[in-house]
Protein backbone atom coordinates (compact mmCIF):
# COMPACT_ATOMS: atom_id res chain seq x y z
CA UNK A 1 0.00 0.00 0.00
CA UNK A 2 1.46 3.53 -0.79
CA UNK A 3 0.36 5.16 2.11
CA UNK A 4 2.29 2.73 4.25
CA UNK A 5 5.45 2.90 2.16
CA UNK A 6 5.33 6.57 2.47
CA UNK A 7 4.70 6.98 6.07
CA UNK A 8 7.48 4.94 6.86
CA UNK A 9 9.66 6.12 4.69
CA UNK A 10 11.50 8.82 6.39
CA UNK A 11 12.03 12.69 4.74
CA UNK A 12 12.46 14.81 7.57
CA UNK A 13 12.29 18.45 6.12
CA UNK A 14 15.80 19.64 4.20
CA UNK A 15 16.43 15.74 3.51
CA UNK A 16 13.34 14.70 1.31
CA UNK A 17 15.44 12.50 -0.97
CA UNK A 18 13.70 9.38 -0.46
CA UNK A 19 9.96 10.60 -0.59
CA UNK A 20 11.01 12.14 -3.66
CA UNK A 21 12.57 9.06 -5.28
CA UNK A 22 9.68 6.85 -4.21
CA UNK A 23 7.52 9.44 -5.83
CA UNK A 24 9.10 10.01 -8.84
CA UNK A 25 8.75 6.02 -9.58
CA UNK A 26 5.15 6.15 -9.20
CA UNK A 27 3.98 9.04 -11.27
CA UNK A 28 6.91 7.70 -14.61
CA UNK A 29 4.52 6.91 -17.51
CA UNK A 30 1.49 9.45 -15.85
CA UNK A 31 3.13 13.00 -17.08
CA UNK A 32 4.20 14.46 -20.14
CA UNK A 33 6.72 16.38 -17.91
CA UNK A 34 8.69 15.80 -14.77
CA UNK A 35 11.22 18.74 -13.26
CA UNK A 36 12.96 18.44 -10.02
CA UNK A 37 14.08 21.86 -9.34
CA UNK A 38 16.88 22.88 -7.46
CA UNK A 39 15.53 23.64 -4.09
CA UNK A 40 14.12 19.78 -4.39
CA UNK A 41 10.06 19.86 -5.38
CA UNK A 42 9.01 17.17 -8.05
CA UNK A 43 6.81 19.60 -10.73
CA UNK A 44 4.92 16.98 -12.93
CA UNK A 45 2.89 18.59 -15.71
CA UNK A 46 0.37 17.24 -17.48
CA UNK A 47 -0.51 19.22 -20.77
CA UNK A 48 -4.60 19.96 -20.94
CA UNK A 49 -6.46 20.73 -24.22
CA UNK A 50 -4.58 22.43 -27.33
CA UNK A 51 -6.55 25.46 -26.63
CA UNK A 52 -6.76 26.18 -23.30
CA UNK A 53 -4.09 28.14 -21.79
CA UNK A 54 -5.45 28.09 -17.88
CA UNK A 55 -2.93 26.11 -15.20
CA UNK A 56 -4.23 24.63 -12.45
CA UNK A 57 -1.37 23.94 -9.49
CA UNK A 58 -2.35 21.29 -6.98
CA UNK A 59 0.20 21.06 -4.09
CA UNK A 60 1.49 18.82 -0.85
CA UNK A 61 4.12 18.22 0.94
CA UNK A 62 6.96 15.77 1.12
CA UNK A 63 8.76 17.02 4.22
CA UNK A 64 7.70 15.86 7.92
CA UNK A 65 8.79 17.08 11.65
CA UNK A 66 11.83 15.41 12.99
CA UNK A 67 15.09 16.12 14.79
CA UNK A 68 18.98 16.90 13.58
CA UNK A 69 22.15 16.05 15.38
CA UNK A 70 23.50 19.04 17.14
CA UNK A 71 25.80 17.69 19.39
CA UNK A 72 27.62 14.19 20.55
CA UNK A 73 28.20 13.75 24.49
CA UNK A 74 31.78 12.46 26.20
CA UNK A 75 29.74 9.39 27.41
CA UNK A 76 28.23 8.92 23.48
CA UNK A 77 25.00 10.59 24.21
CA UNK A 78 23.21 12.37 20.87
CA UNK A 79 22.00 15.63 21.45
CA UNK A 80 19.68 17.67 19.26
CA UNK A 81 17.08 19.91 18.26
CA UNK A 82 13.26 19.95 16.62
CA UNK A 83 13.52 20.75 12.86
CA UNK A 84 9.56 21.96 12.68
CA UNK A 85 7.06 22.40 15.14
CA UNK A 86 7.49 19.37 17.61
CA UNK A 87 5.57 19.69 21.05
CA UNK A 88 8.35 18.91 23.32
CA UNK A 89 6.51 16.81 25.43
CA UNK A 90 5.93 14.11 23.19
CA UNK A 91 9.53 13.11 22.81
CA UNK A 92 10.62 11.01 25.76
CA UNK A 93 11.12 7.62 25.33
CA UNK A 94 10.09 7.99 21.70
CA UNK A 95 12.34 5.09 19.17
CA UNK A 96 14.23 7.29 16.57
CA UNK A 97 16.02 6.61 13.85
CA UNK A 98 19.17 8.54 12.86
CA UNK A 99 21.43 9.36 9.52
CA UNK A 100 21.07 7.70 6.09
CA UNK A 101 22.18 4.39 8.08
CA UNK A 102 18.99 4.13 10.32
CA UNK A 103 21.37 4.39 13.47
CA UNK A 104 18.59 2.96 16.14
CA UNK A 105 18.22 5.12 19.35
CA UNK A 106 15.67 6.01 21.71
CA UNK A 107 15.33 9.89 23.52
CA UNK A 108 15.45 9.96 27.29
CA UNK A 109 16.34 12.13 30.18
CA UNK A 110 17.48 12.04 33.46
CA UNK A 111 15.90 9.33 35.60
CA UNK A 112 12.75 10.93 37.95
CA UNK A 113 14.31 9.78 40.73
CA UNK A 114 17.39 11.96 40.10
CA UNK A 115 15.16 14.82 39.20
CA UNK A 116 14.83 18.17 41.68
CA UNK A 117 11.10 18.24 43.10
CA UNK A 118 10.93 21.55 41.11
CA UNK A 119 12.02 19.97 37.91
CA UNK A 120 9.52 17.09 38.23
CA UNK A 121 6.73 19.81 38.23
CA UNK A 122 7.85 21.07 34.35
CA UNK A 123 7.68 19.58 31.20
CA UNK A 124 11.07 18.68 30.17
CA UNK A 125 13.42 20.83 27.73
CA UNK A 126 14.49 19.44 24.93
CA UNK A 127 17.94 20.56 25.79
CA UNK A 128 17.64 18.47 28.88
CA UNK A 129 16.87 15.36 26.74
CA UNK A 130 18.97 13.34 24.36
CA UNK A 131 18.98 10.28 22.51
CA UNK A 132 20.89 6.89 23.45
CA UNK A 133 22.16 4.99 20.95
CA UNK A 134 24.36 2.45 22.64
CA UNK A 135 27.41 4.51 22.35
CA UNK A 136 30.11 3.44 24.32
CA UNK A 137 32.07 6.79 24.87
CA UNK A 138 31.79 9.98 21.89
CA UNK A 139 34.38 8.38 19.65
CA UNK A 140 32.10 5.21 19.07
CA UNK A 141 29.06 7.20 18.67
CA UNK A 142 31.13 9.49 16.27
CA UNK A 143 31.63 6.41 13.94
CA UNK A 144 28.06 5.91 13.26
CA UNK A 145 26.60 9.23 13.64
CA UNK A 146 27.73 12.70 12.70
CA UNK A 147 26.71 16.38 13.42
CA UNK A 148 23.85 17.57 11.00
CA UNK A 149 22.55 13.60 10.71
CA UNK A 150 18.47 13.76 10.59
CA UNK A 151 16.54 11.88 13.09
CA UNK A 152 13.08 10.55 11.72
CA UNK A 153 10.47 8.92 14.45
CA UNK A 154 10.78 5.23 14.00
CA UNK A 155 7.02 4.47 14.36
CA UNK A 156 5.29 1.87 11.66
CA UNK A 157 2.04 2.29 9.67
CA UNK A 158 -0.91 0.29 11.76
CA UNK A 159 -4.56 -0.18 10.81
CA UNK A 160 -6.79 -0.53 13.75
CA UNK A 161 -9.93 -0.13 15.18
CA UNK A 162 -13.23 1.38 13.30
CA UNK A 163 -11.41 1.81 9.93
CA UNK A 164 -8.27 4.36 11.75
CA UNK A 165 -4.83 3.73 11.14
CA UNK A 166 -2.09 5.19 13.27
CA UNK A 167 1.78 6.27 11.31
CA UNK A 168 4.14 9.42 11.25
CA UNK A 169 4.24 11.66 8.59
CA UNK A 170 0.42 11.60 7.83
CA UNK A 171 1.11 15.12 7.20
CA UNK A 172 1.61 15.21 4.36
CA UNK A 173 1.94 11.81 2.62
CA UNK A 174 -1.70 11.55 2.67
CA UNK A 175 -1.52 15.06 0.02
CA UNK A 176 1.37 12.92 -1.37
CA UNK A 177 -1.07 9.94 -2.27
CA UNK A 178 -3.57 11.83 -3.67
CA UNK A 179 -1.61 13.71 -5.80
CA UNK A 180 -0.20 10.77 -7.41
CA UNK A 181 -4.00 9.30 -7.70
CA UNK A 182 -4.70 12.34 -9.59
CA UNK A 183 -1.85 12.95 -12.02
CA UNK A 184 -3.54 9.05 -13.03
CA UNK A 185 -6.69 11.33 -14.80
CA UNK A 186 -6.69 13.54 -17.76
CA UNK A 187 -7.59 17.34 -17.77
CA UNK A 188 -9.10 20.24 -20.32
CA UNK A 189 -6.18 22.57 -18.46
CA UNK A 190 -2.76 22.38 -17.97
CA UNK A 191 -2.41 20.37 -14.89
CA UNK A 192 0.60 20.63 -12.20
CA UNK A 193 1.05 18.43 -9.54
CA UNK A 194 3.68 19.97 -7.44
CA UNK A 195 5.23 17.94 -4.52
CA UNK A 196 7.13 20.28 -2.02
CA UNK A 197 9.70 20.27 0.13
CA UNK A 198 10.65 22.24 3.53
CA UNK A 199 6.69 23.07 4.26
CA UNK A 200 7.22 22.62 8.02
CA UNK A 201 9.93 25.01 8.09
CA UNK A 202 8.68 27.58 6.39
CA UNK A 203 6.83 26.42 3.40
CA UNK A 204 10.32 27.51 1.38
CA UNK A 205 9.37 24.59 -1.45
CA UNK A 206 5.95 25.85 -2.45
CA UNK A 207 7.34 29.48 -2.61
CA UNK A 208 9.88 28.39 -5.57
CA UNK A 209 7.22 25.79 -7.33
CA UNK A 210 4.53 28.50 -7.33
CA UNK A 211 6.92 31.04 -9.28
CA UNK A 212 7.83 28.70 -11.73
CA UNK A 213 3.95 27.37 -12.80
CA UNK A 214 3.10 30.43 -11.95
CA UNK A 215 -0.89 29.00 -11.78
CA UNK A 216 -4.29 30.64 -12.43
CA UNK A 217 -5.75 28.45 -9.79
CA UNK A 218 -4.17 26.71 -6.59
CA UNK A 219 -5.35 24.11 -4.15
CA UNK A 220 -3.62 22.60 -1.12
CA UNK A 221 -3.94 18.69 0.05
CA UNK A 222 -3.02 18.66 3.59
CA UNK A 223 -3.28 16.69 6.54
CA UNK A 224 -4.35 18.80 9.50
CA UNK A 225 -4.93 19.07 13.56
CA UNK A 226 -8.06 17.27 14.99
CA UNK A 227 -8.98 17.84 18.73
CA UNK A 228 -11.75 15.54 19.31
CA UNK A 229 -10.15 14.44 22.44
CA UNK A 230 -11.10 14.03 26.32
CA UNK A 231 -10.19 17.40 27.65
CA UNK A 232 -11.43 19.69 24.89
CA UNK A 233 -14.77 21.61 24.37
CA UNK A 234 -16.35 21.21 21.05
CA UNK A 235 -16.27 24.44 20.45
CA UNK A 236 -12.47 23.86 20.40
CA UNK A 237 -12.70 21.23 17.53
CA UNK A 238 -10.55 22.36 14.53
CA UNK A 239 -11.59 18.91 12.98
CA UNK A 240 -13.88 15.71 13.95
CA UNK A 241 -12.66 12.59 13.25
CA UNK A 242 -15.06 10.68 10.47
CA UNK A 243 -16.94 13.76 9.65
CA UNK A 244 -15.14 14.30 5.85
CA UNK A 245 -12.33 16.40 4.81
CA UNK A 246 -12.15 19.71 6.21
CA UNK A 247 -11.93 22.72 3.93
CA UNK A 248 -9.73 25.37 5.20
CA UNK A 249 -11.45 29.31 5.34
CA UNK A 250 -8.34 30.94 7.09
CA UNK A 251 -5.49 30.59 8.80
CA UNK A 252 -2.55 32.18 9.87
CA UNK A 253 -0.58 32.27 6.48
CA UNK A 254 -3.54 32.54 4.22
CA UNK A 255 -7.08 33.47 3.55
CA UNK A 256 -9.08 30.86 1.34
CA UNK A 257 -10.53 31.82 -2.02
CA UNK A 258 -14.10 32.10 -1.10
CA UNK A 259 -15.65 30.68 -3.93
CA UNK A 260 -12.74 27.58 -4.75
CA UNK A 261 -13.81 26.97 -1.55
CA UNK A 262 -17.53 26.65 -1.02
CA UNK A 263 -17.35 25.19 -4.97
CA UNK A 264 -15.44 21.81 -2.81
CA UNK A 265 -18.01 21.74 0.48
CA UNK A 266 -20.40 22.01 -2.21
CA UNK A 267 -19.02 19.25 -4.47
CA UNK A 268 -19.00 17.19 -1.67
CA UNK A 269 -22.21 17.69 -0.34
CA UNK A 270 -23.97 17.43 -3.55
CA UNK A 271 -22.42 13.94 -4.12
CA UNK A 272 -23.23 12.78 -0.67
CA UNK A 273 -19.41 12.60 0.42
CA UNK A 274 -18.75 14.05 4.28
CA UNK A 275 -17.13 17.63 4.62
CA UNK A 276 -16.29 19.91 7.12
CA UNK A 277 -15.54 22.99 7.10
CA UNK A 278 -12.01 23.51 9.66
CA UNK A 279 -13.40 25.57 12.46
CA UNK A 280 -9.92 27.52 13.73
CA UNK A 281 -7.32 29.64 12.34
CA UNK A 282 -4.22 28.27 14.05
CA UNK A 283 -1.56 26.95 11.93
CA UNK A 284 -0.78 27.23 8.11
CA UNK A 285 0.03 25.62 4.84
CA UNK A 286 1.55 25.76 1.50
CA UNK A 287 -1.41 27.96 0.79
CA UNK A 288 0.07 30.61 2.70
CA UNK A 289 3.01 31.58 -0.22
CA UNK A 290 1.23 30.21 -3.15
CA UNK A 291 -1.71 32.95 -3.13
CA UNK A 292 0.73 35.19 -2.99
CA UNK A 293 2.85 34.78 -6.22
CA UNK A 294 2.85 36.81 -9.01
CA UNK A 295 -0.28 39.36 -8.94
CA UNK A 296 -1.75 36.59 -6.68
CA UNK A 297 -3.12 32.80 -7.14
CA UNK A 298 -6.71 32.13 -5.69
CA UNK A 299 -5.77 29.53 -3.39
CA UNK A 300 -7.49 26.62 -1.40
CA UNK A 301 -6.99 23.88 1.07
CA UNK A 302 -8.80 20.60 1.83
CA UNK A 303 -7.55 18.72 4.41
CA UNK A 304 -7.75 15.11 5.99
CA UNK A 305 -8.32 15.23 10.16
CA UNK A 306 -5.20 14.09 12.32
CA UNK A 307 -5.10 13.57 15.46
CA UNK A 308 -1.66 13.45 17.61
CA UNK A 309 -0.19 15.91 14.56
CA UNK A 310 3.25 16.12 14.38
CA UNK A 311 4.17 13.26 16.17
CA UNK A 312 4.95 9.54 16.07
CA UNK A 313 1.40 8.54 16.34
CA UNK A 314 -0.75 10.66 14.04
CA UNK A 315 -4.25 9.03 13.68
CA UNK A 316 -7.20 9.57 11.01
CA UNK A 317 -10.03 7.88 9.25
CA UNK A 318 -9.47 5.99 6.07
CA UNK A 319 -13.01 7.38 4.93
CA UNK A 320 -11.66 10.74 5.21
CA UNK A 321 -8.75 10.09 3.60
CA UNK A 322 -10.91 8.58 0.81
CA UNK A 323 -13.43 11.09 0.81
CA UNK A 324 -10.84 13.94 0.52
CA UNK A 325 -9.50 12.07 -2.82
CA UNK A 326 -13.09 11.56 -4.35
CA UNK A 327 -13.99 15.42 -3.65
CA UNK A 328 -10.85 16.37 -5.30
CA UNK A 329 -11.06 14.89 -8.15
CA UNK A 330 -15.15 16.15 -8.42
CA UNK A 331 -13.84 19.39 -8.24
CA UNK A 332 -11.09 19.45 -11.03
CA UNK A 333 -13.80 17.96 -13.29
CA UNK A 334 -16.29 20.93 -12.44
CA UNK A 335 -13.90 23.16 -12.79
CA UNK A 336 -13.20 21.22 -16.09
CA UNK A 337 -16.29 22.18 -17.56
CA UNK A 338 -16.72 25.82 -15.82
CA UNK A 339 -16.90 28.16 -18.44
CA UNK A 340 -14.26 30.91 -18.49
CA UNK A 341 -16.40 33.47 -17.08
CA UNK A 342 -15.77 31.57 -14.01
CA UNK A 343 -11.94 31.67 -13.87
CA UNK A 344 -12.73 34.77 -14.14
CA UNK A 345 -14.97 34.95 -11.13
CA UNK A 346 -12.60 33.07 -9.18
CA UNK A 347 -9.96 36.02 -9.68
């Protein structure tokens, strides 16, 4: 299943290499043009109708959260630092894997017994953790791991329960799927399917992509925060769980294209397919530089529900995952047949 082979494939953001080789087997045969540009994004084209000049730019992610070496201990200990937005408290006793070698390790601190009362009353720093590998002293861990090494989460793809499956890296291989589903379809307009790198650090890949397709008309697949846990009131929700793909209205990098997005709640409710709309503004997405290339893209984002985001254990539906593909692909074909006052509308 691609979905598992992505998830556990690691491509910690800055070292994508391996998402984008995996990808770039999958899509061969599906494009009349594949660029990898310098900064790292995969730019697959497919060429629409003879005379239609419009360019529709579909984006996600190859990049996830993780960890880089910043430091090797006396005693052999690996020290390091987030590389994206990684709730500290997640990391103890987490497995890790480190450097192109998969170097095993696991993060700890020091023992609770050892711990100050006051320091048992904080969450822990992450410059107060590190990660063991075994080591016996700093000159064996220096022969299997080396300053700048990235550390992926070393957590495999599981299905369980009502139709959920658990895996790192949801965000955004579940874009990364779809996108590859899609670039399987043929269009009116010219049709980009642009997989990015370095989203979680600053969405620098979808910046470069977006000036060179230079679109008429963007849309985002993401994977995004659900918080439809003990402990939070619904009003608090940013996503339900099994409720449909959640269509983004604003967040903190962008502000959706009002009518690309009611035309996908609409194109799923039509067709009986769950949607939701995302009910907070926290976060962002590739979204956020896209719309603003050129003299401006009108930009969306659809997004499948995670729980646990960022972390080993990210959990969603497979219905929304599904759901999210069939409402995409609904939507390119209306848009397909819009007539070009309605590109023009869009603008």
């Amino acid at each position: 299943m691609l979905l598992k082979t992505l998830t556990e494939a690691n491509g910690v953001s800055g070292n994508e290499k391996k998402i984008r080789e995996i990808i770039l087997n999958e899509i061969q045969g599906y494009c009349d043009d594949i660029t990898v540009d310098s900064i790292g994004n995969v730019i697959a084209f497919k060429k629409g109708k003879e005379n239609n000049n419009k360019k529709v730019m579909l984006s996600a992610h190859m990049d996830e959260v993780g960890l880089i070496v910043t430091g090797i201990t006396d005693s052999g200990f690996i020290k390091f630092e987030p590389v994206g937005g990684i709730d500290a408290r997640i990391l103890i006793s987490k497995k890790v894997v480190i450097g192109d070698k998969n170097i095993s390790g696991a993060i700890g601190i020091k023992a609770v017994h050892l711990q100050e009362p006051e320091e048992r009353k904080n969450a822990v720093k992450v410059k107060n953790m590190y990660i063991d590998i075994g080591a016996k002293n700093k000159e064996d861990a220096e022969k299997r791991v080396s300053l700048g090494d990235y550390i992926a989460f070393d957590s495999p793809y599981v299905e369980f329960g009502n139709n959920m499956v658990k895996a790192k890296a949801l965000d955004d291989r579940v874009g990364c799927v779809i996108l590859i589903e899609l670039l399987k379809e043929n269009y009116v307009y010219d049709f980009y399917a642009c997989f990015t790198v370095q989203e979680e650090v600053g969405l620098r890949g979808a910046k470069v992509a977006a000036y060179t397709v230079q679109p008429d008309i963007a849309l985002v697949i993401e994977g995004t925060t659900c918080s439809d846990v003990p402990g939070a009131e619904e009003y608090q929700y940013a996503t339900k769980i099994g409720e449909g793909p959640a269509v983004s209205i604003m967040d903190r990098a962008s502000y959706s294209n009002k009518e690309l997005a009611m035309m996908l709640y609409e194109v799923g409710k039509k067709n009986n397919i769950k949607v939701q709309f995302k009910q907070t503004t926290f976060g962002g997405n590739d979204a956020g530089v896209i719309h603003l290339t050129g003299i401006g893209v009108p930009t969306a984002a659809i997004s499948v529900p995670c729980r646990y985001i960022h972390s080993p254990v990210s959990v969603m539906k497979l219905d929304d995952y599904h759901g999210c593909m069939q409402i995409v692909k609904l939507f390119l074909k209306e848009l397909e047949h819009a007539e070009i006052r309605k590109w023009e509308v869009i603008k």
